[in-house]
C-alpha atoms as a PDB file:
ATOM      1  CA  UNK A   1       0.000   0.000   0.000  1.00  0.00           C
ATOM      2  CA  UNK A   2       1.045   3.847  -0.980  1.00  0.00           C
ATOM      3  CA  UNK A   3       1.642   5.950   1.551  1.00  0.00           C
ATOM      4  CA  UNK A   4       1.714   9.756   0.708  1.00  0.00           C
ATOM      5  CA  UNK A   5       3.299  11.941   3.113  1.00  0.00           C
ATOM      6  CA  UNK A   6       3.444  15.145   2.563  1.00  0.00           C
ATOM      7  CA  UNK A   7       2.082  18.084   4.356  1.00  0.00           C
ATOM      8  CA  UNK A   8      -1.281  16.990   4.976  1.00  0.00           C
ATOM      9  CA  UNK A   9      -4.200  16.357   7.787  1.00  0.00           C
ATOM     10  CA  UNK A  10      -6.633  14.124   8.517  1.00  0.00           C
ATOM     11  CA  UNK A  11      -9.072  15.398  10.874  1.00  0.00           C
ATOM     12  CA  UNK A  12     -11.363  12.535  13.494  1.00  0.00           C
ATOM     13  CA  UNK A  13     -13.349  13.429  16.421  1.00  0.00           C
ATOM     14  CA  UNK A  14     -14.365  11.396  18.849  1.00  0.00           C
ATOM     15  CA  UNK A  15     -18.018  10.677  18.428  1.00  0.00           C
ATOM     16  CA  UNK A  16     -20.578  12.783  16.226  1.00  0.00           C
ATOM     17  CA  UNK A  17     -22.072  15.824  16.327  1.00  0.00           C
ATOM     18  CA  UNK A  18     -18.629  17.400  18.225  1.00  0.00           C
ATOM     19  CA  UNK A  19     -17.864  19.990  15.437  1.00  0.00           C
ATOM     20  CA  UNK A  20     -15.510  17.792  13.570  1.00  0.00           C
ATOM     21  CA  UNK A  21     -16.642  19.642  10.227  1.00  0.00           C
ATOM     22  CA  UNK A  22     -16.864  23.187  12.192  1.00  0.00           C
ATOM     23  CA  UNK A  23     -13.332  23.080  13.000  1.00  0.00           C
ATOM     24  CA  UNK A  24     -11.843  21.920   9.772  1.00  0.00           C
ATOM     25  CA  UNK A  25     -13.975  24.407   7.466  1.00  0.00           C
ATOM     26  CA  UNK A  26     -12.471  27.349  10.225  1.00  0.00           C
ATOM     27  CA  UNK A  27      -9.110  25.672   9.469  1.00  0.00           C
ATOM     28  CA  UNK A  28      -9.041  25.622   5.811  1.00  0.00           C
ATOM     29  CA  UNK A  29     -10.531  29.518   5.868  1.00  0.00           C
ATOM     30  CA  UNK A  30      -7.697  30.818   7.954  1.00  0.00           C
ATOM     31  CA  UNK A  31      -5.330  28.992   5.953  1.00  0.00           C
ATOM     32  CA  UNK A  32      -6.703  30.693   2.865  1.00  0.00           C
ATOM     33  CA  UNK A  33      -6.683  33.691   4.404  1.00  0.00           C
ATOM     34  CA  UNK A  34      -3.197  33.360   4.837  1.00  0.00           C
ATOM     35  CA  UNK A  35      -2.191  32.914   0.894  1.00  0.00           C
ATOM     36  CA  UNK A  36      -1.758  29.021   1.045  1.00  0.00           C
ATOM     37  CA  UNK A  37      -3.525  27.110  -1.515  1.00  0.00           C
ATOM     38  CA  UNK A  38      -5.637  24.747   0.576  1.00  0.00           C
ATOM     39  CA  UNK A  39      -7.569  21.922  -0.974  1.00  0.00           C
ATOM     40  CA  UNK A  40     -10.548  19.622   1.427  1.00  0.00           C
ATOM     41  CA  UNK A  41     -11.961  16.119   1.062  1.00  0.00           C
ATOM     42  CA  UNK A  42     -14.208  14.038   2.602  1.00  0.00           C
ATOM     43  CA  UNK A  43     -13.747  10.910   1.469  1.00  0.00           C
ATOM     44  CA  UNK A  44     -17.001   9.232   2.603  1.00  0.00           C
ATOM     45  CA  UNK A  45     -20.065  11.051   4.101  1.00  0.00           C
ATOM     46  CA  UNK A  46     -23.708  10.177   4.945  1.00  0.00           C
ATOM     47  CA  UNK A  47     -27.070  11.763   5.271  1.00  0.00           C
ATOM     48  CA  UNK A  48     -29.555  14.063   3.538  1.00  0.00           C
ATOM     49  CA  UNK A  49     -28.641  14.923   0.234  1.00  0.00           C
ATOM     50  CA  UNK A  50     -28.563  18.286  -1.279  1.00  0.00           C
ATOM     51  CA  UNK A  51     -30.335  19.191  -3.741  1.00  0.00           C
ATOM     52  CA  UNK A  52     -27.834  21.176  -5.819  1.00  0.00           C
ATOM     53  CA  UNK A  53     -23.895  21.398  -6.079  1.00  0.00           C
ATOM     54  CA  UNK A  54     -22.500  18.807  -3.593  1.00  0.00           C
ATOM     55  CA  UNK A  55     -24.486  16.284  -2.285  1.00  0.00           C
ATOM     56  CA  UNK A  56     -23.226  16.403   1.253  1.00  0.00           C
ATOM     57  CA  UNK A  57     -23.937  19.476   3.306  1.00  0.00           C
ATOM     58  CA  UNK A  58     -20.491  18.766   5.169  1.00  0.00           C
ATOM     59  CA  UNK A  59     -18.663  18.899   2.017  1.00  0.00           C
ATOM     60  CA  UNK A  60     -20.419  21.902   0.714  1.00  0.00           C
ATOM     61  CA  UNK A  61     -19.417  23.383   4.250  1.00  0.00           C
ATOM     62  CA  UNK A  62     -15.281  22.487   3.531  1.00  0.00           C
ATOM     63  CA  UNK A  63     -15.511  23.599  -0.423  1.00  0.00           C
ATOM     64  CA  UNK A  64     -16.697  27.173   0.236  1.00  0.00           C
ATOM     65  CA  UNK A  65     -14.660  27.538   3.200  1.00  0.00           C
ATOM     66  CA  UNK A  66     -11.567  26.861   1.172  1.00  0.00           C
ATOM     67  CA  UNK A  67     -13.069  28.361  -1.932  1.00  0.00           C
ATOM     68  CA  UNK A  68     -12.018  25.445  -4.357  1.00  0.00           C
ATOM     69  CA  UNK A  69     -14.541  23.679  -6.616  1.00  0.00           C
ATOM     70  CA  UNK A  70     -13.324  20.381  -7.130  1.00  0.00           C
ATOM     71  CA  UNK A  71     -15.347  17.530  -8.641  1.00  0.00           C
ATOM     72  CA  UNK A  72     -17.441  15.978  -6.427  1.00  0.00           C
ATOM     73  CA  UNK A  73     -16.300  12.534  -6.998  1.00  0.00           C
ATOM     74  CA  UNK A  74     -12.267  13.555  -5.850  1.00  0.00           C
ATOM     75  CA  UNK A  75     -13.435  15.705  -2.992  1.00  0.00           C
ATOM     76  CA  UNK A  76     -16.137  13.157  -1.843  1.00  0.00           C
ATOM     77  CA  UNK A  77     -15.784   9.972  -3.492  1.00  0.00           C
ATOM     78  CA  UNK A  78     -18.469   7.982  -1.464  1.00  0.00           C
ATOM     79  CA  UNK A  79     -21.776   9.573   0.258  1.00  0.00           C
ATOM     80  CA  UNK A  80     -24.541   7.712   0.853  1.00  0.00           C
ATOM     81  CA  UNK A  81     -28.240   9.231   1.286  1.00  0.00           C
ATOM     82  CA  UNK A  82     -28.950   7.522   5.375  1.00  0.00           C
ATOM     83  CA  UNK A  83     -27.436   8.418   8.342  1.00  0.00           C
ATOM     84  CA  UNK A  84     -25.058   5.656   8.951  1.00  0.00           C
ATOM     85  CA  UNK A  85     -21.141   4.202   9.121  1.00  0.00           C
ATOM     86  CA  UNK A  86     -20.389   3.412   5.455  1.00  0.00           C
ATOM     87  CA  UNK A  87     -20.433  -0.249   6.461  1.00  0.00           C
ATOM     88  CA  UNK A  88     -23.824  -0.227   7.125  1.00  0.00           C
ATOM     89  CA  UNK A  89     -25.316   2.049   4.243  1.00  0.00           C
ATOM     90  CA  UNK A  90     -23.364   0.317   1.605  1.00  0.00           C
ATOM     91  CA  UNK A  91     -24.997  -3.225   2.761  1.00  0.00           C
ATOM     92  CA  UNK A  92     -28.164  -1.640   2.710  1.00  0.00           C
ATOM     93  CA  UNK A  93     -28.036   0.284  -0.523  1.00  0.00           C
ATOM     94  CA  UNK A  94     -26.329  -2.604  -2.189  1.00  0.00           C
ATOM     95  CA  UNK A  95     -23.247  -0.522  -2.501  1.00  0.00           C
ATOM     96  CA  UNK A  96     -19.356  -2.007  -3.407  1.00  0.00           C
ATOM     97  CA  UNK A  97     -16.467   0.313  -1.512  1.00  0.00           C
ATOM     98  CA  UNK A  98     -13.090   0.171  -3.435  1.00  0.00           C
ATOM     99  CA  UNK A  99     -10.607   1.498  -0.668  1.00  0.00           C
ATOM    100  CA  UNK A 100      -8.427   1.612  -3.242  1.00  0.00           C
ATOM    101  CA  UNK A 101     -10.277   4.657  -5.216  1.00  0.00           C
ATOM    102  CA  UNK A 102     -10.155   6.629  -2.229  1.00  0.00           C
ATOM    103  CA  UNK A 103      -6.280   6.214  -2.075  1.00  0.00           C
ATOM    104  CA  UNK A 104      -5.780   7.472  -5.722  1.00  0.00           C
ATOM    105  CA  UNK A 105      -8.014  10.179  -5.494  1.00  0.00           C
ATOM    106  CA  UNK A 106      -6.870  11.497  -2.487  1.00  0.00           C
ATOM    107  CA  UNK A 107      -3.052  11.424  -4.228  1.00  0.00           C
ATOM    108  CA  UNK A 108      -4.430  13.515  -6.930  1.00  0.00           C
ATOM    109  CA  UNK A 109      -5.884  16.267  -4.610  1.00  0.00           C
ATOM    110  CA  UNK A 110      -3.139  16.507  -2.866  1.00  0.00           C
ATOM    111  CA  UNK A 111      -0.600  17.238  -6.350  1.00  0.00           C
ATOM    112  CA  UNK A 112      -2.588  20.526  -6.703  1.00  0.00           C
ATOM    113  CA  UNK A 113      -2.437  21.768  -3.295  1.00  0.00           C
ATOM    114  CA  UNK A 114      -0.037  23.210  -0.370  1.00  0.00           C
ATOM    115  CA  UNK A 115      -2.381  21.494   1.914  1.00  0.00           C
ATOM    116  CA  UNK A 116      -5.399  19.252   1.792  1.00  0.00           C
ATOM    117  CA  UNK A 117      -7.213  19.030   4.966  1.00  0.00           C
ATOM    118  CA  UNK A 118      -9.414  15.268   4.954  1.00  0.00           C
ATOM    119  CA  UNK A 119     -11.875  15.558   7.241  1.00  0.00           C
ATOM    120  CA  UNK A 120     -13.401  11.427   8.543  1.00  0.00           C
ATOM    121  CA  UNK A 121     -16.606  10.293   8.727  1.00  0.00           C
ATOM    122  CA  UNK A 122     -17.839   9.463  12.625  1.00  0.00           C
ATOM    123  CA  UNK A 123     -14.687   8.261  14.991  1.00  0.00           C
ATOM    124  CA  UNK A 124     -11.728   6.576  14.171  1.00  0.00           C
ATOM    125  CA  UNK A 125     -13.287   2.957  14.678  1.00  0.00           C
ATOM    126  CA  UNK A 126     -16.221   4.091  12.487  1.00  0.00           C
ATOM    127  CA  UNK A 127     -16.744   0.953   9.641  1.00  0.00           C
ATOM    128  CA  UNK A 128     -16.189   1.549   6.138  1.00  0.00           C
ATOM    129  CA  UNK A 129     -16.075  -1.975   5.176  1.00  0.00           C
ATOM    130  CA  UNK A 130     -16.334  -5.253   7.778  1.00  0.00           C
ATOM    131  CA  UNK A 131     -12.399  -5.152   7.838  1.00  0.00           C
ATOM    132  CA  UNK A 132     -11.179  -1.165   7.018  1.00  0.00           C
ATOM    133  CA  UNK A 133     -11.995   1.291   9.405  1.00  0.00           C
ATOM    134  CA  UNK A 134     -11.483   4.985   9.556  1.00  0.00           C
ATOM    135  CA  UNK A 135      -7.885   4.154  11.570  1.00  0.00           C
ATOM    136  CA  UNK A 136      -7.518   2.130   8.564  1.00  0.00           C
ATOM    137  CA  UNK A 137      -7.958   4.900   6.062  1.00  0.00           C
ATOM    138  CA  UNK A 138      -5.820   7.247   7.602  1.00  0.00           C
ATOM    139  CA  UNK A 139      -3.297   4.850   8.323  1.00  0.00           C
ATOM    140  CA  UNK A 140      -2.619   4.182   4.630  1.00  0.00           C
ATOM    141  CA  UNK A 141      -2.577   8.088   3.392  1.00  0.00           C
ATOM    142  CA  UNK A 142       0.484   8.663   6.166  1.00  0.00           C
ATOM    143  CA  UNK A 143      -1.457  11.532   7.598  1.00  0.00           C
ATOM    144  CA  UNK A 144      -1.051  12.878  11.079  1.00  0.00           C
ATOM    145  CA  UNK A 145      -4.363  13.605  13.404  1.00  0.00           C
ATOM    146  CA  UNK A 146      -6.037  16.640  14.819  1.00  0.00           C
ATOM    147  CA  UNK A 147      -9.033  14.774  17.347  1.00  0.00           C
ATOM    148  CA  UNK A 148     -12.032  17.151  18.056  1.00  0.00           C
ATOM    149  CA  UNK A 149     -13.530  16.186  20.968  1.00  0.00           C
ATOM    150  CA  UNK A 150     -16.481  17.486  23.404  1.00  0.00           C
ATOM    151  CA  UNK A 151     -16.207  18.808  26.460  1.00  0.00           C
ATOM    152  CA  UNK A 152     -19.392  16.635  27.863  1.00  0.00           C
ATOM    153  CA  UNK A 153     -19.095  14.059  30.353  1.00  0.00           C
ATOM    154  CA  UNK A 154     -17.375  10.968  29.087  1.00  0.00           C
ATOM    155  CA  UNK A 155     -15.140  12.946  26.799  1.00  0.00           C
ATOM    156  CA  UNK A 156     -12.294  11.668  28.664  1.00  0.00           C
ATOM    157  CA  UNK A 157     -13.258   7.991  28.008  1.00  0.00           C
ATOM    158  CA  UNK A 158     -14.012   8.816  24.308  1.00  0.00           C
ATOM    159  CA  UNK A 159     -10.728  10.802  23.865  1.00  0.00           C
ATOM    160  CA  UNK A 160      -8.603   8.125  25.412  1.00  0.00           C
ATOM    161  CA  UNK A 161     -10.304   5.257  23.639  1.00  0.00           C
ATOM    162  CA  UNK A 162      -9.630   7.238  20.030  1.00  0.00           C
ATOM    163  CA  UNK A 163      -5.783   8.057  21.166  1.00  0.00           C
ATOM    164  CA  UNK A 164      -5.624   4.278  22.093  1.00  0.00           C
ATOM    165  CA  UNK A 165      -6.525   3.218  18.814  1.00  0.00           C
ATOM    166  CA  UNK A 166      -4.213   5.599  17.162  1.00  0.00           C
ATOM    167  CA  UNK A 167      -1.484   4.281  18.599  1.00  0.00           C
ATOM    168  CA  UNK A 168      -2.283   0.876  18.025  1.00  0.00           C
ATOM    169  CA  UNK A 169      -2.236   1.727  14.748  1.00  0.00           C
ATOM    170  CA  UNK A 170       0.542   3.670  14.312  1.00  0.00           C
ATOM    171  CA  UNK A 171      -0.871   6.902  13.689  1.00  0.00           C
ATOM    172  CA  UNK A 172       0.256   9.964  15.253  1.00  0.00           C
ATOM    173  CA  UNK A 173      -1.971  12.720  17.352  1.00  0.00           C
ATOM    174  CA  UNK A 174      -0.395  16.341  17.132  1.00  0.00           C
ATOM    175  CA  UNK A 175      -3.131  17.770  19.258  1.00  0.00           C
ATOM    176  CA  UNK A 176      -7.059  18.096  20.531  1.00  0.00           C
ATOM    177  CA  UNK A 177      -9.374  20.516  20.131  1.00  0.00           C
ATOM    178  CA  UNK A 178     -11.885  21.153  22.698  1.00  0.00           C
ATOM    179  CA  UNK A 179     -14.784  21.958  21.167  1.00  0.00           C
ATOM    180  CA  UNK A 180     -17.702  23.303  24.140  1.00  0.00           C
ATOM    181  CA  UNK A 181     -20.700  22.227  22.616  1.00  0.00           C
ATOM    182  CA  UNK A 182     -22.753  21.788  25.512  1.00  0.00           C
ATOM    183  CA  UNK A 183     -21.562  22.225  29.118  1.00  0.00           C
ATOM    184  CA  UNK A 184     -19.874  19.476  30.696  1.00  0.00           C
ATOM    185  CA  UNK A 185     -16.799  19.467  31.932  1.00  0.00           C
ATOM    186  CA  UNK A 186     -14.401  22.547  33.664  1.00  0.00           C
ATOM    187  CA  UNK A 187     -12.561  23.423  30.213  1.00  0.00           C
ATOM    188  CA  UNK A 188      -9.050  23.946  32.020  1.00  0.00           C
ATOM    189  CA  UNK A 189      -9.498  20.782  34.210  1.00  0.00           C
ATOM    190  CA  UNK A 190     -10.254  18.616  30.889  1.00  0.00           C
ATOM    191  CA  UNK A 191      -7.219  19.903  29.570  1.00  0.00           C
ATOM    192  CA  UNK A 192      -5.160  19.250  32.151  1.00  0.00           C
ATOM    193  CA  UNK A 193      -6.137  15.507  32.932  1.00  0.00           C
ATOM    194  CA  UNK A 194      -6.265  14.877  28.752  1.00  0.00           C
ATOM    195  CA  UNK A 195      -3.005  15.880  29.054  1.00  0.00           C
ATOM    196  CA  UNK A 196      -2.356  13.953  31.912  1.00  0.00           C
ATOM    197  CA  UNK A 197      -4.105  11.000  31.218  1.00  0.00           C
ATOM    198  CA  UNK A 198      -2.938  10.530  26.921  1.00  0.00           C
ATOM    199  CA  UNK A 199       0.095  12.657  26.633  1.00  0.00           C
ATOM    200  CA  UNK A 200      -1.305  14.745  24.283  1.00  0.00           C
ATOM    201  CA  UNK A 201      -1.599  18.725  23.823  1.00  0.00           C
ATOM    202  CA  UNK A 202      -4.578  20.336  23.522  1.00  0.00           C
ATOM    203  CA  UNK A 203      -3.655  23.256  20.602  1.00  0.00           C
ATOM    204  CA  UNK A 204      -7.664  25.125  20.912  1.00  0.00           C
ATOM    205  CA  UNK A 205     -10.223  25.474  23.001  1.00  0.00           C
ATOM    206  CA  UNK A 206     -13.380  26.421  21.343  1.00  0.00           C
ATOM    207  CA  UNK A 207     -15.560  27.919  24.457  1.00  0.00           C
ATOM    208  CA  UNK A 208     -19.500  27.362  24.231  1.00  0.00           C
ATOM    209  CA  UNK A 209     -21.199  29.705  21.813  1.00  0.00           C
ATOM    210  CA  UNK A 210     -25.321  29.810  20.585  1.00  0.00           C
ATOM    211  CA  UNK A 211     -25.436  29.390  16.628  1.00  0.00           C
ATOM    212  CA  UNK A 212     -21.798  30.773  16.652  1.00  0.00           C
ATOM    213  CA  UNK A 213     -21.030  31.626  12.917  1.00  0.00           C
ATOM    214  CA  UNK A 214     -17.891  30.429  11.034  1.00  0.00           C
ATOM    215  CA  UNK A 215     -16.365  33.936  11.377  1.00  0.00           C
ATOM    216  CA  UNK A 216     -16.763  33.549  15.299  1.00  0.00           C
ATOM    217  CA  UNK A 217     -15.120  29.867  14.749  1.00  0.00           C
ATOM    218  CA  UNK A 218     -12.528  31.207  13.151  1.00  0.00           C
ATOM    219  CA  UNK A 219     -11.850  34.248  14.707  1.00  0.00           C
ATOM    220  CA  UNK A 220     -11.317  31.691  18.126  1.00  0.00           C
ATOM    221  CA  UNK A 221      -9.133  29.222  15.742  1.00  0.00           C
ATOM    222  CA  UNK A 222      -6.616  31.487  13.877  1.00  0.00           C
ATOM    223  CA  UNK A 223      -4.268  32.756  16.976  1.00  0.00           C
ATOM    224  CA  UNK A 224      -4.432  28.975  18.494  1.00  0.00           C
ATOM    225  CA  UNK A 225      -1.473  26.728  18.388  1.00  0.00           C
ATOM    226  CA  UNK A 226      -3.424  24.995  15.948  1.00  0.00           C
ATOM    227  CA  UNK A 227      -3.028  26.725  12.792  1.00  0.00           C
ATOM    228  CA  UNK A 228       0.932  27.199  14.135  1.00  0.00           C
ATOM    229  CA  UNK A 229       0.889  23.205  13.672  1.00  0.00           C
ATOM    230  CA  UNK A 230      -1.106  23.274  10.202  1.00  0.00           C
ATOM    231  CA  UNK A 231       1.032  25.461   8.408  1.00  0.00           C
END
């Protein structure tokens, strides 16, 4: 198997609905912002389709915050109309995955930009087939991880249970993001015992906001140590 190594990011979370797509789109517009030609994919997403331009809102979300265009099938190869892993919606919609695609497509992104940010579908153990999981995927484009995670209780178990499987499979985390999207935890204490407890920086904390805009997102995001690591 390929790997492809250059200067490139693969961003998980550690469950759903934890801003995962929030943070990346913020990402790839401060990035812009900063003259570097920044490309997105999404290999495989799920859900309600769209009725114009890309199918998945998600997608849509990364294009326009990195103002490319690409076609849909190299930014977002598989998507599949129901809510679910890609396991499960390809067995229902009678759907064949070819890994392999992904691999190839993702290599030709990545020729025409400084950086492509891939943003995952789910967690890192999230299914795409009965034996390649997310961990899988990232594993064989060489890319190193920036984990969103929540600041609700059980964050800690989540977090630690995604670094786990990282490092079981070889892949490298170069930071969290806290992402406040409901109250839970004390955000300085969960830093402090993630770093504690995996070894592992936290480079932003995105504090709790009502609707917050991707301006607001970004305006947290662009001074953090986490566009110092991107670029």
């Amino acid at each position: 198997m390929m790997l492809f190594l250059l200067r490139s990011w693969f961003f998980s979370a550690t469950d759903t609905g934890v801003g995962k797509t929030t943070v990346t789109a913020a990402c790839a517009r401060i990035l812009r912002t900063k003259g570097i030609n920044v490309g997105i994919m999404k290999p495989y997403a799920s859900g309600v389709a769209r009725q114009s331009g890309y199918k998945s809102e998600d997608v849509a979300i990364l294009a326009d915050a990195a103002g490319v265009s690409d076609d849909e099938d190299l930014v977002n190869p598989y998507f599949f109309p129901i809510a679910a892993s890609p396991y499960t919606a390809a067995a229902k919609l009678g759907i064949s995955i070819d890994t392999d695609s992904v691999l190839a497509k993702f290599e030709r992104l990545q020729a025409s930009y400084d950086i492509l940010l891939v943003e995952g579908i789910g967690g890192v153990l999230t299914p795409i087939t009965k034996d390649y999981f997310v961990a899988d995927l990232i594993k064989n484009l060489g890319l190193d991880v920036i984990l969103v995670c929540s600041s609700r209780i059980g964050t800690i178990n989540h977090t630690l249970l995604s670094c786990t499987t990282c490092a079981k499979y070889g892949i490298r985390v170069r930071g969290l993001v806290i992402n406040e999207v409901e109250k839970g935890y004390d955000l300085s204490e969960l830093q402090s015992d993630l770093l504690n407890l995996s070894g592992i920086d936290t480079v932003c904390i995105i504090p709790h906001m009502k609707n917050p805009s991707m301006f607001e997102t970004s305006q947290i995001i662009k001074d953090s140590k986490l566009i110092s690591i991107l670029s």
